[in-house]
Protein backbone atom coordinates (compact mmCIF):
# COMPACT_ATOMS: atom_id res chain seq x y z
CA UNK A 1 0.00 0.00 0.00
CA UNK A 2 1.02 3.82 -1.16
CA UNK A 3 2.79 5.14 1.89
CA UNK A 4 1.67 9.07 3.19
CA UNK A 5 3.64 11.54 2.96
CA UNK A 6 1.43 14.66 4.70
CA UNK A 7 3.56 14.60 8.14
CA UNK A 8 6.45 15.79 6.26
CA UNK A 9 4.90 19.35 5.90
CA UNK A 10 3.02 20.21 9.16
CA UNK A 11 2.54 19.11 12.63
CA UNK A 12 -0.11 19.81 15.22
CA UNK A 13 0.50 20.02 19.08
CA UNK A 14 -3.38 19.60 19.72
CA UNK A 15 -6.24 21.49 18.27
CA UNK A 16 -21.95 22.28 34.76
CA UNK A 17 -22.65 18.98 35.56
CA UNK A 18 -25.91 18.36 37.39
CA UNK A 19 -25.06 15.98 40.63
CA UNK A 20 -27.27 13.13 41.60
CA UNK A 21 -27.25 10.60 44.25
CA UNK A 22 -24.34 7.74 44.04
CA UNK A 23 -22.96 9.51 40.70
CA UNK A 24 -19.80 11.04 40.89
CA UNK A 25 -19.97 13.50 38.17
CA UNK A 26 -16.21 15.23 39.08
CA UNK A 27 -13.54 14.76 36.51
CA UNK A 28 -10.43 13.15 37.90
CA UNK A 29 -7.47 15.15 36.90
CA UNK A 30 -5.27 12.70 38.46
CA UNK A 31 -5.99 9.44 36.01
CA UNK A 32 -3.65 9.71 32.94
CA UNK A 33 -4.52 8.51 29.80
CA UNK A 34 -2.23 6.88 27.06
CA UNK A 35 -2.06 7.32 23.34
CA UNK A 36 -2.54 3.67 23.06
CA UNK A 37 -5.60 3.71 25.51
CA UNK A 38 -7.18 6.35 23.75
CA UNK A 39 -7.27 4.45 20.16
CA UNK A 40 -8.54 1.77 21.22
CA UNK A 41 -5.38 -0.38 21.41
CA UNK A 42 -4.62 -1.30 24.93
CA UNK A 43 -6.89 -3.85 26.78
CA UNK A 44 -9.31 -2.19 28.60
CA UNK A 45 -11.10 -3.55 31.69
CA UNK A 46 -15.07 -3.57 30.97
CA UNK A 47 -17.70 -4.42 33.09
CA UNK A 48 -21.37 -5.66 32.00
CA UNK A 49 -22.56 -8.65 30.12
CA UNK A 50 -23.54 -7.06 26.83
CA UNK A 51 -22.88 -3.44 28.63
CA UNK A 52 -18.86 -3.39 28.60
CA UNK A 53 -17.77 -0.19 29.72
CA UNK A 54 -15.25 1.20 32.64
CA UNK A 55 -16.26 0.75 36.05
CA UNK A 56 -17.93 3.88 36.93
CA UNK A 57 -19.66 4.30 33.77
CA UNK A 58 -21.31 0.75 33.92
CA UNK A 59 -22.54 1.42 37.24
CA UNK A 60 -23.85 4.54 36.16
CA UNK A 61 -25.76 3.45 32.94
CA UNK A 62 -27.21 0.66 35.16
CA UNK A 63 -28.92 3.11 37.60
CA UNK A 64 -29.84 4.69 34.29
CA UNK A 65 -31.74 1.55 33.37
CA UNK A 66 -33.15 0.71 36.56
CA UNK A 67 -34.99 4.36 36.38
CA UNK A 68 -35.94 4.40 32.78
CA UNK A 69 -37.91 0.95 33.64
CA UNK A 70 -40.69 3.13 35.61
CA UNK A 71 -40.96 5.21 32.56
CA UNK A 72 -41.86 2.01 30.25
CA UNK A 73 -38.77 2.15 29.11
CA UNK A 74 -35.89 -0.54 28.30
CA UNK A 75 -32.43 0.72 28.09
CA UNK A 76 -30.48 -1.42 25.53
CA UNK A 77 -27.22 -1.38 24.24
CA UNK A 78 -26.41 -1.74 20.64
CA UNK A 79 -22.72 -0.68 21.21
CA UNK A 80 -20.24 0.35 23.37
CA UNK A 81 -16.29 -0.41 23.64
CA UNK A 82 -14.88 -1.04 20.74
CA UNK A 83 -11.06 -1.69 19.95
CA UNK A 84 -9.14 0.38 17.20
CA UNK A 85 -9.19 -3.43 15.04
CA UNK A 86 -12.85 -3.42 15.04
CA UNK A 87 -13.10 0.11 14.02
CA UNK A 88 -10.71 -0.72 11.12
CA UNK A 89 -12.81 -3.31 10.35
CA UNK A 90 -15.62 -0.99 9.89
CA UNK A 91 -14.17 1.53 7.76
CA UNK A 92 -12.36 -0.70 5.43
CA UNK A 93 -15.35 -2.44 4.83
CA UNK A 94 -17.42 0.49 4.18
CA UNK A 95 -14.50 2.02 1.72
CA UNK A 96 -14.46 -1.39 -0.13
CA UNK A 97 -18.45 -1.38 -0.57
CA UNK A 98 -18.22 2.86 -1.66
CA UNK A 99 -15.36 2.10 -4.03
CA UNK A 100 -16.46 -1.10 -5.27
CA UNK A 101 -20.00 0.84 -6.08
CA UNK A 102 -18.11 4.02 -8.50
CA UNK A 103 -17.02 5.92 -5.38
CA UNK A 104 -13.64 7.77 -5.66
CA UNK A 105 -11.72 6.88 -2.82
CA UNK A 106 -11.90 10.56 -1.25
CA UNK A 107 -15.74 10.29 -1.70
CA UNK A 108 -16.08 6.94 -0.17
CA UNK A 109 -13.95 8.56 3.03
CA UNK A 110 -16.08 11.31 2.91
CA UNK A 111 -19.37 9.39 3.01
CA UNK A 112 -18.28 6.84 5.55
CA UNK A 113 -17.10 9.98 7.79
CA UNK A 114 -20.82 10.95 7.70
CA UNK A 115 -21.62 8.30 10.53
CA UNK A 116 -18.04 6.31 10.77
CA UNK A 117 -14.91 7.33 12.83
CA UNK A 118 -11.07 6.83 11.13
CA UNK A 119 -10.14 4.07 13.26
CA UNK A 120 -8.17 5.13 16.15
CA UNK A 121 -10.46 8.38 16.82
CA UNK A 122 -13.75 6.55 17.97
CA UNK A 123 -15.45 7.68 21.53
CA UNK A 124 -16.19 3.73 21.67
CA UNK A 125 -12.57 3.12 22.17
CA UNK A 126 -13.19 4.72 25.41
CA UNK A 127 -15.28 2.67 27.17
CA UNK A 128 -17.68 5.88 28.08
CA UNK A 129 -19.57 6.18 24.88
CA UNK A 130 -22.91 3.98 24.07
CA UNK A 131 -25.35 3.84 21.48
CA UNK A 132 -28.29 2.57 23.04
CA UNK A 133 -32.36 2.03 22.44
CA UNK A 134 -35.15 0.92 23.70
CA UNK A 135 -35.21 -2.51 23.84
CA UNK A 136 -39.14 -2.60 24.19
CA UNK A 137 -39.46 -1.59 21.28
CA UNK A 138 -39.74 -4.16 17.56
CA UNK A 139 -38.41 -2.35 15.10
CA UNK A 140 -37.34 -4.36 11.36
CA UNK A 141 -34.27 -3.28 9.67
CA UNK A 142 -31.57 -0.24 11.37
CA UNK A 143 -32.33 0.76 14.26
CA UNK A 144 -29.94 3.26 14.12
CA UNK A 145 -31.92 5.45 11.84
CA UNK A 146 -32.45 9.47 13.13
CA UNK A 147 -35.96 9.10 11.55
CA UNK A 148 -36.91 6.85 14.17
CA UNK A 149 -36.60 8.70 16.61
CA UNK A 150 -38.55 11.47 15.80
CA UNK A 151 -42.25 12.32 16.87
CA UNK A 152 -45.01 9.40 16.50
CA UNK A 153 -41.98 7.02 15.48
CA UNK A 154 -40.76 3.86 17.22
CA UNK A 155 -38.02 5.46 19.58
CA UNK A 156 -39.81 8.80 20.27
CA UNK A 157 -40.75 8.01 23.83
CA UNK A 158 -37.08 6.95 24.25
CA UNK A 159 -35.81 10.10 23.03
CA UNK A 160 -37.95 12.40 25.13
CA UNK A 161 -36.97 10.19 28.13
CA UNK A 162 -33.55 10.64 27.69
CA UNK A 163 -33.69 14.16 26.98
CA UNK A 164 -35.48 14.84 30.35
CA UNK A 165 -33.03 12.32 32.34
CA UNK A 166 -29.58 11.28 30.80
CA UNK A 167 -27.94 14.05 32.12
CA UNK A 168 -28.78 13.37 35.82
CA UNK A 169 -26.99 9.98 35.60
CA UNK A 170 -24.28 11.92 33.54
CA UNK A 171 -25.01 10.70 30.28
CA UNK A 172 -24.77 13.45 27.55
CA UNK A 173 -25.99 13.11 24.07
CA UNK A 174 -22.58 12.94 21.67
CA UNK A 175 -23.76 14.16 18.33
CA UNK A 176 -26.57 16.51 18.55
CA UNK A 177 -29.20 17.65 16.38
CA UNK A 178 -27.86 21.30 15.93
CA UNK A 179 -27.71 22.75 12.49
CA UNK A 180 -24.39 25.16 13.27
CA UNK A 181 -23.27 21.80 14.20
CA UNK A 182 -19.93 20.10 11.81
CA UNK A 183 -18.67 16.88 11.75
CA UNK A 184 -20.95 13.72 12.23
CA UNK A 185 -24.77 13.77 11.61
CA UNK A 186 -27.17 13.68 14.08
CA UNK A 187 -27.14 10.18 16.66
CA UNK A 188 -30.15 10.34 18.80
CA UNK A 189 -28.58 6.77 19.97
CA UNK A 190 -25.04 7.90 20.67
CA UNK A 191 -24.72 9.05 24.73
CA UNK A 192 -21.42 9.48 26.26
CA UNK A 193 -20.68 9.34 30.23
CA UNK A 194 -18.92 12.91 30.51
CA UNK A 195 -17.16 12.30 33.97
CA UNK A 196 -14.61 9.90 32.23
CA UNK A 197 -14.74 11.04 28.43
CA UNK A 198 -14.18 14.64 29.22
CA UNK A 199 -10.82 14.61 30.86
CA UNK A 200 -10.19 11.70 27.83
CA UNK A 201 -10.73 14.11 25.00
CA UNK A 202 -9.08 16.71 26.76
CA UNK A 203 -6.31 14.42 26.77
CA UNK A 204 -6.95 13.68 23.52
CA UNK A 205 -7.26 16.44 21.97
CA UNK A 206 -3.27 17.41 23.31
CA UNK A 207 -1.66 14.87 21.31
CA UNK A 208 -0.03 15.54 17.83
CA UNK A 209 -2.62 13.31 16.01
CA UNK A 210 -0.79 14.21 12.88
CA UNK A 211 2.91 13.12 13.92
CA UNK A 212 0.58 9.52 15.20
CA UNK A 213 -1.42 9.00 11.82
CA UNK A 214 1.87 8.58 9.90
CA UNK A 215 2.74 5.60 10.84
CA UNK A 216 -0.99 4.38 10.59
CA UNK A 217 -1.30 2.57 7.54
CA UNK A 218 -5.24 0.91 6.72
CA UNK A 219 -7.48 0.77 3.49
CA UNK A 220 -8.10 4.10 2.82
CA UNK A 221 -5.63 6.25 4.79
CA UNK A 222 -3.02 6.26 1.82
CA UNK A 223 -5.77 9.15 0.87
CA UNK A 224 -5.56 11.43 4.11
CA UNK A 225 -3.79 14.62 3.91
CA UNK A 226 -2.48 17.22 6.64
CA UNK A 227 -5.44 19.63 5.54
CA UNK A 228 -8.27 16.42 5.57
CA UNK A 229 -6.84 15.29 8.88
CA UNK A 230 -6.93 18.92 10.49
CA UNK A 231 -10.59 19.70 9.35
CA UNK A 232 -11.79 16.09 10.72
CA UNK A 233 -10.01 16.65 14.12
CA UNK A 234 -11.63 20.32 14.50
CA UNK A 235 -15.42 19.01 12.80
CA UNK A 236 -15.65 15.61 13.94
CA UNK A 237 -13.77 15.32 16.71
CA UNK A 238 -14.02 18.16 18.35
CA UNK A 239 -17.67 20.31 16.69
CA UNK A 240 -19.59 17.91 19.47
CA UNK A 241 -22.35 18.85 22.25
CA UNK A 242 -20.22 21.47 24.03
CA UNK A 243 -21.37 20.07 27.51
CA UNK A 244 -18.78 17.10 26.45
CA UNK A 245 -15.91 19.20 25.95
């Protein structure tokens, strides 16, 4: 595979939570985070059959989902963690089936970075970050669809719940409906548990992601350049719910 040659040329040094009982919403500026741990490619340890997430954060969703049962409504997990592999996984695929249909290959990025992350840059590397549903609720085909979620559709009572309560349990909705908003499109699903993932991205965020992604080499990446790379980290990375950052 064509090897990149965009590091050459520049380099980057790094582009009121509500309390409620047993949730810890304080950011620990102690806990360090590594470059490794951060794209998804150090072993993690998750907690939660089917919920795999750190520590705090499981315990957190589950009081989540022990309250959102008296509103009718079942808290279910579609995904969470997810290791920089996985990610790769997703993307390559996605490029092969957008090239393999007539896509140029900057297209193809461009269209899977409408819902996809470039592995290594995922929230579900994390541990903190969830797309979830309602799990009462039959629904053929994606579920991961903004449509349903909208008024009079499957997931509308599940949206309104979460709007009026994920926040007290320190969930925050990742990618939000506003139309100022860059980057990703809209994930009613996509909730992230700010106590952890803050202090992550900040860390995050402070790395030269540049001086990393040139020795990253996956299908696709042979097409980054300095300029794509710095408009994804400020849009997609970073253009997020600002309660989150």
């Amino acid at each position: 595979m064509q090897r990149r040659s965009f590091i050459k040329k520049t380099t980057v040094s790094g582009l009121a939570l509500a309390l409620v009982p047993s949730i810890t919403l304080a950011q620990d500026k102690d806990v360090e985070y590594s470059i490794l741990e951060l794209m998804g490619k150090s072993d993690v340890k998750l907690y939660g059959k089917g919920i795999n997430l750190r520590k705090e954060a499981h315990n957190a969703f589950i009081e989540m989902k022990r309250a959102a049962y008296t509103g009718g409504i079942d808290l279910k997990i579609v995904s969470s963690y997810r290791s920089f592999d996985r990610q790769q996984v997703i993307f390559e695929n996605k490029f092969i089936k957008y090239t393999d249909a007539g896509m140029t290959p900057l297209d193809a990025i461009s269209k899977i970075i409408e819902y996809s992350t470039i592995p290594g840059t995922s929230r579900h590397h994390w541990g903190t970050d969830i797309d979830v549903i309602d799990g009462y609720q039959k629904v053929s085909g994606d579920v991961l669809v903004p449509s349903k979620y909208g008024e009079g559709q499957p997931f509308a009572d599940f949206k309104k719940w979460m709007d009026e309560n994920s926040e007290k349990f320190g969930f925050y909705l990742v990618y939000t409906d506003d139309k100022k908003r860059r980057g990703f499109k809209y994930e009613p699903w996509h909730y992230s548990y700010a106590p952890i993932s803050i202090p992550m991205l900040e860390t995050f965020r402070s790395k030269n992601l540049l001086q990393i992604y040139k020795d990253e080499d996956f299908l696709g990446s042979e097409h980054f350049t300095s300029g794509f790379l710095r408009t994804y980290i400020t849009d997609n990375v970073l253009d997020i719910n600002s309660k989150l950052l």
